[in-house]
C-alpha atoms as a PDB file:
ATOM      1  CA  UNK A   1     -59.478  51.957  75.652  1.00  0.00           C
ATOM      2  CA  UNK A   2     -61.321  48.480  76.088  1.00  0.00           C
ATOM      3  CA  UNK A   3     -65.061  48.323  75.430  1.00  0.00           C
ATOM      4  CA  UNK A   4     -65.846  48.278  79.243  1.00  0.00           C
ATOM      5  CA  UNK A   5     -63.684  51.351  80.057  1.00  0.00           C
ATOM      6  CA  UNK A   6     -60.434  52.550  80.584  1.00  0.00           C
ATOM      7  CA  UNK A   7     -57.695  50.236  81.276  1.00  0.00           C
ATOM      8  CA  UNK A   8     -56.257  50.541  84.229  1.00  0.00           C
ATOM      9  CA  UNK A   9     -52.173  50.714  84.520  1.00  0.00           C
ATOM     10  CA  UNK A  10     -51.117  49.398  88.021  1.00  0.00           C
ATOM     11  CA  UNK A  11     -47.845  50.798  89.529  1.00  0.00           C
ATOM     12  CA  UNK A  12     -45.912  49.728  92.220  1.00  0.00           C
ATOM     13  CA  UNK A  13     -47.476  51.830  95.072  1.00  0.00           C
ATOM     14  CA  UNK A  14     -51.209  50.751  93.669  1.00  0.00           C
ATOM     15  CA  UNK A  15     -49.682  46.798  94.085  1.00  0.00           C
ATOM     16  CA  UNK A  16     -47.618  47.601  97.669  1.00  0.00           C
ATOM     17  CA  UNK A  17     -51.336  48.886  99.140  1.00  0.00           C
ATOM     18  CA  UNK A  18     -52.866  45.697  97.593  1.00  0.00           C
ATOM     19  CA  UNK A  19     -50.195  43.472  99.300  1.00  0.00           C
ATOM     20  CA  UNK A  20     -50.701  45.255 102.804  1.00  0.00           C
ATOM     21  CA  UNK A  21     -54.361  45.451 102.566  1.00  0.00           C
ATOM     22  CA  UNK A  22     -55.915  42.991 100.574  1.00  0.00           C
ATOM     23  CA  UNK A  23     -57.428  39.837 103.462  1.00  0.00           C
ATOM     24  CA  UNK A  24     -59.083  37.566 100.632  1.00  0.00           C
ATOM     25  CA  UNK A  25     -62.312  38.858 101.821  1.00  0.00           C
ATOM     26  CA  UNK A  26     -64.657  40.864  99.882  1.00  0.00           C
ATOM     27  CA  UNK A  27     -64.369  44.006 102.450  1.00  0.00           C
ATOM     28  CA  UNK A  28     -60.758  44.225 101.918  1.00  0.00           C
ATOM     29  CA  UNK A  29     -61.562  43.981  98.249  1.00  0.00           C
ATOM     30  CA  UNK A  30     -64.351  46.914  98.285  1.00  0.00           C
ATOM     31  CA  UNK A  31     -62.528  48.971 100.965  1.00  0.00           C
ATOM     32  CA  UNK A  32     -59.029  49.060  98.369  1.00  0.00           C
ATOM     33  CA  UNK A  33     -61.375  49.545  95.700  1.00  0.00           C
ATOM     34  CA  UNK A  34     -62.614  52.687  97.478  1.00  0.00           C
ATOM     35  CA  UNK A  35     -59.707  53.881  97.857  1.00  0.00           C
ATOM     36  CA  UNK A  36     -57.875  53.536  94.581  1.00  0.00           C
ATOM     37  CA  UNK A  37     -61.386  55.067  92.479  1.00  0.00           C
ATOM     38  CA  UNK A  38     -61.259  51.309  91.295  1.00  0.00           C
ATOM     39  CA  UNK A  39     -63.787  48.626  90.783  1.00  0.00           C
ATOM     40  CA  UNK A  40     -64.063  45.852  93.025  1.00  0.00           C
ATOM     41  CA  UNK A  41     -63.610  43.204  90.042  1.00  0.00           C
ATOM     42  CA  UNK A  42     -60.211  45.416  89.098  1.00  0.00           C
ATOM     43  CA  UNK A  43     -58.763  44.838  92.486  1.00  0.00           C
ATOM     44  CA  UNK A  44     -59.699  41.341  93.137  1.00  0.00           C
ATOM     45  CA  UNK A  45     -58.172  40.637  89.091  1.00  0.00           C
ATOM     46  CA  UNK A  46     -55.140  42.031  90.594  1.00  0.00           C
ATOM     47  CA  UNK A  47     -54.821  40.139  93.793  1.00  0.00           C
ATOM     48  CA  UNK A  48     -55.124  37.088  91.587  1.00  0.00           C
ATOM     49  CA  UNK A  49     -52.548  38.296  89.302  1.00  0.00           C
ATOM     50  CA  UNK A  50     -50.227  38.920  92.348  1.00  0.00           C
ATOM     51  CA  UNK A  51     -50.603  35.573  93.931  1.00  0.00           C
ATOM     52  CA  UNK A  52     -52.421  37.394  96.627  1.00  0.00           C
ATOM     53  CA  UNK A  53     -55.752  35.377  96.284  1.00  0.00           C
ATOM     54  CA  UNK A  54     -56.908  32.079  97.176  1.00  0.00           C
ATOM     55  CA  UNK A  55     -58.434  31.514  93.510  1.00  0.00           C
ATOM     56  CA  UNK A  56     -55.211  32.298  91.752  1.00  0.00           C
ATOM     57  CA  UNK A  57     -54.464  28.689  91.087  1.00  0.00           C
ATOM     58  CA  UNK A  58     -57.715  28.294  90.265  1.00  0.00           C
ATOM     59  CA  UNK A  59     -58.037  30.847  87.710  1.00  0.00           C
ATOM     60  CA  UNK A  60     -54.517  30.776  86.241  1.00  0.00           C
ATOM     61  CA  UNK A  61     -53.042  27.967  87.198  1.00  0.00           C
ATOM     62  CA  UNK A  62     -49.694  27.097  88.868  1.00  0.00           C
ATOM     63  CA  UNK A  63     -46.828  28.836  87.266  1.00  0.00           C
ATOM     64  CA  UNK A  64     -43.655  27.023  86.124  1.00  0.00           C
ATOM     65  CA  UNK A  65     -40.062  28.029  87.687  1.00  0.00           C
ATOM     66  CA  UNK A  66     -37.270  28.240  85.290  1.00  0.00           C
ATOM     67  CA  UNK A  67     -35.953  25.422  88.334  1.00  0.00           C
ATOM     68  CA  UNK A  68     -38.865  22.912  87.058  1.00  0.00           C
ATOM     69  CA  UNK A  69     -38.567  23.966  83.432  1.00  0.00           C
ATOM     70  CA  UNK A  70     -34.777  22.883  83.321  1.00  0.00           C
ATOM     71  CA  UNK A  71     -35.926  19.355  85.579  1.00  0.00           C
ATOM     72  CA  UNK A  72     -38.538  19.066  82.830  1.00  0.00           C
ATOM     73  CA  UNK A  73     -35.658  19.022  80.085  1.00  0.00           C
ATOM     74  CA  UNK A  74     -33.396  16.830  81.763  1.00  0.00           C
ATOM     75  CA  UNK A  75     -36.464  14.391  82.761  1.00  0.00           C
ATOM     76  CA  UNK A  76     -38.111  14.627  79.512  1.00  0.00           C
ATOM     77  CA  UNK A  77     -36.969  11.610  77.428  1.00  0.00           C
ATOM     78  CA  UNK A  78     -35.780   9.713  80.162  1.00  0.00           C
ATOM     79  CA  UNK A  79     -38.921   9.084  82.767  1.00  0.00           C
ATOM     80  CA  UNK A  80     -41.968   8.809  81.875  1.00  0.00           C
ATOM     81  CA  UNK A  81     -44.817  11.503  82.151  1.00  0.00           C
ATOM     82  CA  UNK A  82     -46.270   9.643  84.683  1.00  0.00           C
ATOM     83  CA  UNK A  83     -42.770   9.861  87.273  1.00  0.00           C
ATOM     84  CA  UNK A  84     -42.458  13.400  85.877  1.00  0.00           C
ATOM     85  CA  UNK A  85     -45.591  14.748  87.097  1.00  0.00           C
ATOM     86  CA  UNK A  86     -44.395  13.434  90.658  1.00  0.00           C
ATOM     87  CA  UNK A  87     -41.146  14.575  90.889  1.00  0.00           C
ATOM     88  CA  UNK A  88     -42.882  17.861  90.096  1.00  0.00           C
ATOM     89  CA  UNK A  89     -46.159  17.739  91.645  1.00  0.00           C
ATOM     90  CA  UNK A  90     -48.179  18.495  88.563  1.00  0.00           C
ATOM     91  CA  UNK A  91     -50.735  16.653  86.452  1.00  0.00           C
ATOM     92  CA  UNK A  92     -49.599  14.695  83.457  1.00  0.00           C
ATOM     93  CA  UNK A  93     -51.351  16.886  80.782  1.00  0.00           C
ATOM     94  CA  UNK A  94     -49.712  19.641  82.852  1.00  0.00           C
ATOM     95  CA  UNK A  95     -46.327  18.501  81.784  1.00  0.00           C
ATOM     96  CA  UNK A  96     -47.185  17.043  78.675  1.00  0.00           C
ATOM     97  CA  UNK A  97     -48.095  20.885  77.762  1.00  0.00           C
ATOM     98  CA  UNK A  98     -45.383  22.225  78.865  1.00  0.00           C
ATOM     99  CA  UNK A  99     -43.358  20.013  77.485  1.00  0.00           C
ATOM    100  CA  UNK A 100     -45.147  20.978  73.948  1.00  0.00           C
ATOM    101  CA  UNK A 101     -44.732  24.526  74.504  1.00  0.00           C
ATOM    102  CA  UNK A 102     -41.347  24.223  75.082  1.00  0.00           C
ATOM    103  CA  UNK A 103     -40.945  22.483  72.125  1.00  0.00           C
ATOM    104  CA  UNK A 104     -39.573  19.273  73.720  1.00  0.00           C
ATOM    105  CA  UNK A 105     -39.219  16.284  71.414  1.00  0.00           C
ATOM    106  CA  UNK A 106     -41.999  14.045  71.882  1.00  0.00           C
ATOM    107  CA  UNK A 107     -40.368  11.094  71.675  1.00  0.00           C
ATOM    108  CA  UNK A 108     -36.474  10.450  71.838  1.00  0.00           C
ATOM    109  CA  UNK A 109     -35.424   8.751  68.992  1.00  0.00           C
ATOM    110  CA  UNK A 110     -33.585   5.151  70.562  1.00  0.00           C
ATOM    111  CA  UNK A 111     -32.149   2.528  68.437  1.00  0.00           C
ATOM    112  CA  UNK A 112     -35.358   1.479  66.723  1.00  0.00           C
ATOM    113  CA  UNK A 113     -37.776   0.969  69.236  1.00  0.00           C
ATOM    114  CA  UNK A 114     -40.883   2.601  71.170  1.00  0.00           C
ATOM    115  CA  UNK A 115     -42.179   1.565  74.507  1.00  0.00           C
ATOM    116  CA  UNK A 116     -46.060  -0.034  74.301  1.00  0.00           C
ATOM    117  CA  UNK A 117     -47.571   3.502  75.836  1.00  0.00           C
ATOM    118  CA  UNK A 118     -45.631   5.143  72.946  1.00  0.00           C
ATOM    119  CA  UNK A 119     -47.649   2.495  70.285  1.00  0.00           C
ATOM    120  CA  UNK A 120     -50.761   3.556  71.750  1.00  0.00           C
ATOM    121  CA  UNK A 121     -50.365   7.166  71.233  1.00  0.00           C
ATOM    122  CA  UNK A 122     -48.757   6.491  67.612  1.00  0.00           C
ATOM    123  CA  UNK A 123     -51.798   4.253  67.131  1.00  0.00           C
ATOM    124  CA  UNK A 124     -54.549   6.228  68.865  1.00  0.00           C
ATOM    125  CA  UNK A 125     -55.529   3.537  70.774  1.00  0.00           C
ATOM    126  CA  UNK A 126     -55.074   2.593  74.311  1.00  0.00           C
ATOM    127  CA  UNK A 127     -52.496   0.674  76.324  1.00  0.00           C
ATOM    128  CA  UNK A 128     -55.262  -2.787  76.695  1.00  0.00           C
ATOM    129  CA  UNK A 129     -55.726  -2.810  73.581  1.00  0.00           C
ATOM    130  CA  UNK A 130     -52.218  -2.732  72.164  1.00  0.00           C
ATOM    131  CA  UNK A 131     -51.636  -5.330  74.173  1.00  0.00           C
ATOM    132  CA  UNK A 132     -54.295  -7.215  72.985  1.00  0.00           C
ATOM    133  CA  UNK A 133     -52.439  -7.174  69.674  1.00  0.00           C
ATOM    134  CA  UNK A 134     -49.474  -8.422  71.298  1.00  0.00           C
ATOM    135  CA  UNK A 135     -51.463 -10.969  73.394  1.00  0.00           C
ATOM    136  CA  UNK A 136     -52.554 -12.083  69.658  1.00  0.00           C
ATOM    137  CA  UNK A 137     -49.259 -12.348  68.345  1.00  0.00           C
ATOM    138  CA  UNK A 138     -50.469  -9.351  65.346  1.00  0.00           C
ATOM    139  CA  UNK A 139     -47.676  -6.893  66.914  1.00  0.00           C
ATOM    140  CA  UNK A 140     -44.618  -8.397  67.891  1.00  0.00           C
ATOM    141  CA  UNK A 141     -42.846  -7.381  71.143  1.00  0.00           C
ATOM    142  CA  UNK A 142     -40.559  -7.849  73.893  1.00  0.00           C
ATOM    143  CA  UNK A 143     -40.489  -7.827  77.753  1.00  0.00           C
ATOM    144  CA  UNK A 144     -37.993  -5.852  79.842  1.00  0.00           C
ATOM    145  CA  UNK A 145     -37.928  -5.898  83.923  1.00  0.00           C
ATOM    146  CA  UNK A 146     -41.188  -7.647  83.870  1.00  0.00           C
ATOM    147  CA  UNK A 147     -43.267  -4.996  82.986  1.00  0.00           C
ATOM    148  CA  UNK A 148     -42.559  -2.475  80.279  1.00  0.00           C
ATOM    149  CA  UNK A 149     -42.895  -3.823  76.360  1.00  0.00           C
ATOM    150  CA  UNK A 150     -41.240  -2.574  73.825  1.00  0.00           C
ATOM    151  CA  UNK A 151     -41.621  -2.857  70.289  1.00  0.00           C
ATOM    152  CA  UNK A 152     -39.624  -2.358  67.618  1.00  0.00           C
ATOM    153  CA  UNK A 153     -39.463  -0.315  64.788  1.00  0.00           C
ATOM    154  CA  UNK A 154     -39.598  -2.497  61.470  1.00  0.00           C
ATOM    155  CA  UNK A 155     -42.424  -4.447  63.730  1.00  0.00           C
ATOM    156  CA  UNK A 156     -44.288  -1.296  64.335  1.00  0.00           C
ATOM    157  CA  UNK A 157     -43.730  -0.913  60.807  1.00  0.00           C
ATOM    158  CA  UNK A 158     -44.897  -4.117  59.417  1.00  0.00           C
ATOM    159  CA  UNK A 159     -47.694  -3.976  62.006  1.00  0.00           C
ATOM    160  CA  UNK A 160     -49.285  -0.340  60.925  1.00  0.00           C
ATOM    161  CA  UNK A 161     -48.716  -1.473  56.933  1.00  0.00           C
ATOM    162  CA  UNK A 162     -50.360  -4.872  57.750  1.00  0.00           C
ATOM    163  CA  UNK A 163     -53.323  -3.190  60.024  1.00  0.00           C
ATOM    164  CA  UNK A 164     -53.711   0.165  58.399  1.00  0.00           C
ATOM    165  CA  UNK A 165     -57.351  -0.707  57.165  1.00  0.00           C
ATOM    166  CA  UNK A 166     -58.332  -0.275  61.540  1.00  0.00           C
ATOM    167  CA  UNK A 167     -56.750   2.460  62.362  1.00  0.00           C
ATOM    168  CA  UNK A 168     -58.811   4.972  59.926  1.00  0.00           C
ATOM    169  CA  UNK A 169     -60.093   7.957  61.326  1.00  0.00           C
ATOM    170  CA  UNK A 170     -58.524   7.332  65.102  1.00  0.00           C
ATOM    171  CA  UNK A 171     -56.730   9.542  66.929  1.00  0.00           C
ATOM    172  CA  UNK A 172     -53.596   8.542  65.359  1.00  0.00           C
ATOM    173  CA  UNK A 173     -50.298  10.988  65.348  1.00  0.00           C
ATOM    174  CA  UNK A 174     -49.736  11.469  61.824  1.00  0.00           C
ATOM    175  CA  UNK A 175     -46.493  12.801  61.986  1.00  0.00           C
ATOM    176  CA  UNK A 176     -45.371   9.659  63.799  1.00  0.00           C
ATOM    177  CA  UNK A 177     -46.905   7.239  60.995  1.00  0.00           C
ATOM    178  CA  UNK A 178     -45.331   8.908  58.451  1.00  0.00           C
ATOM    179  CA  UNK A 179     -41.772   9.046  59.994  1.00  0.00           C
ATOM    180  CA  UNK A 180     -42.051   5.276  60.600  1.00  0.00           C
ATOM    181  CA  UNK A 181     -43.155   4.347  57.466  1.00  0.00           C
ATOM    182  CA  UNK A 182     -40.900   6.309  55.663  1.00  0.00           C
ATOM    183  CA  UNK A 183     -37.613   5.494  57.242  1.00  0.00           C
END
């Protein structure tokens, strides 16, 4: 028993009716209503639950396939969010969520070194000003294909024991800073 009233329990004839009759108009909605002894709010819930309504991305989002869950995993250390979230047509915090709630590593361990997108998040910071550090010569890094930096891990190191003093009360990921400094 909720506080508003009985809980409903659909069954399959109940959904079959709402698949045949349901419009996505609020007369279809009343006129099922009617005819189950439902409220209007119950049915339209329902429709949304089924994938029957126009708002039911809206209100619960897009649903994930096991298909784009097992792209996720093979994607996940080796392409960035950003070429993720195309492949798949989803936002980056999309994926990034999923990715946490599928208990993805964050970051794959390489051989000692972390992309410059991967400082800022360790760092709390964003990508221009990382690279302002590097501009300066504080954080030392290296150029691949032109584009991407990476950094590596006894610089990040020396770097975050050096700078420590800035980096107070940021955004910083913790868990990261402590792994690096400790290994």
């Amino acid at each position: 028993m909720s506080i508003r009233g009985k809980v409903h329990s659909w069954t399959e004839e109940e959904d079959s009716i709402l698949r045949e009759n349901y419009r996505q108009t609020i007369a279809s909605a009343q006129s099922i209503a009617a005819k189950l002894n439902l409220t209007m709010s119950q049915v339209q819930l329902r429709c949304a639950l089924l994938g029957l309504s126009k708002r039911t991305k809206r209100l619960f989002g897009k649903y994930w396939s096991p298909d784009e869950d097992k792209v996720l995993v093979e994607l996940w250390n080796r392409v960035s969010l950003y070429r993720i979230s195309a492949i798949l047509h989803r936002s980056v915090q999309a994926v990034k969520l999923r990715g946490i709630r599928l208990a993805l590593p964050r970051r794959t361990i390489r051989d000692g070194w972390y992309t410059k997108t991967e400082v800022s998040e360790i760092l709390g910071i964003n990508d221009r000003r990382v690279q302002s550090y590097i501009d300066a010569k504080q954080l030392k890094a290296t150029i691949y294909s032109g584009k991407t930096w990476y950094v590596e891990r006894n610089d990040l190191r020396s770097f975050m024991c050096k700078y420590a003093i800035e980096f107070q009360g940021r955004n910083i990921d913790l868990y990261q800073w402590v792994e690096i400094l400790v290994m």
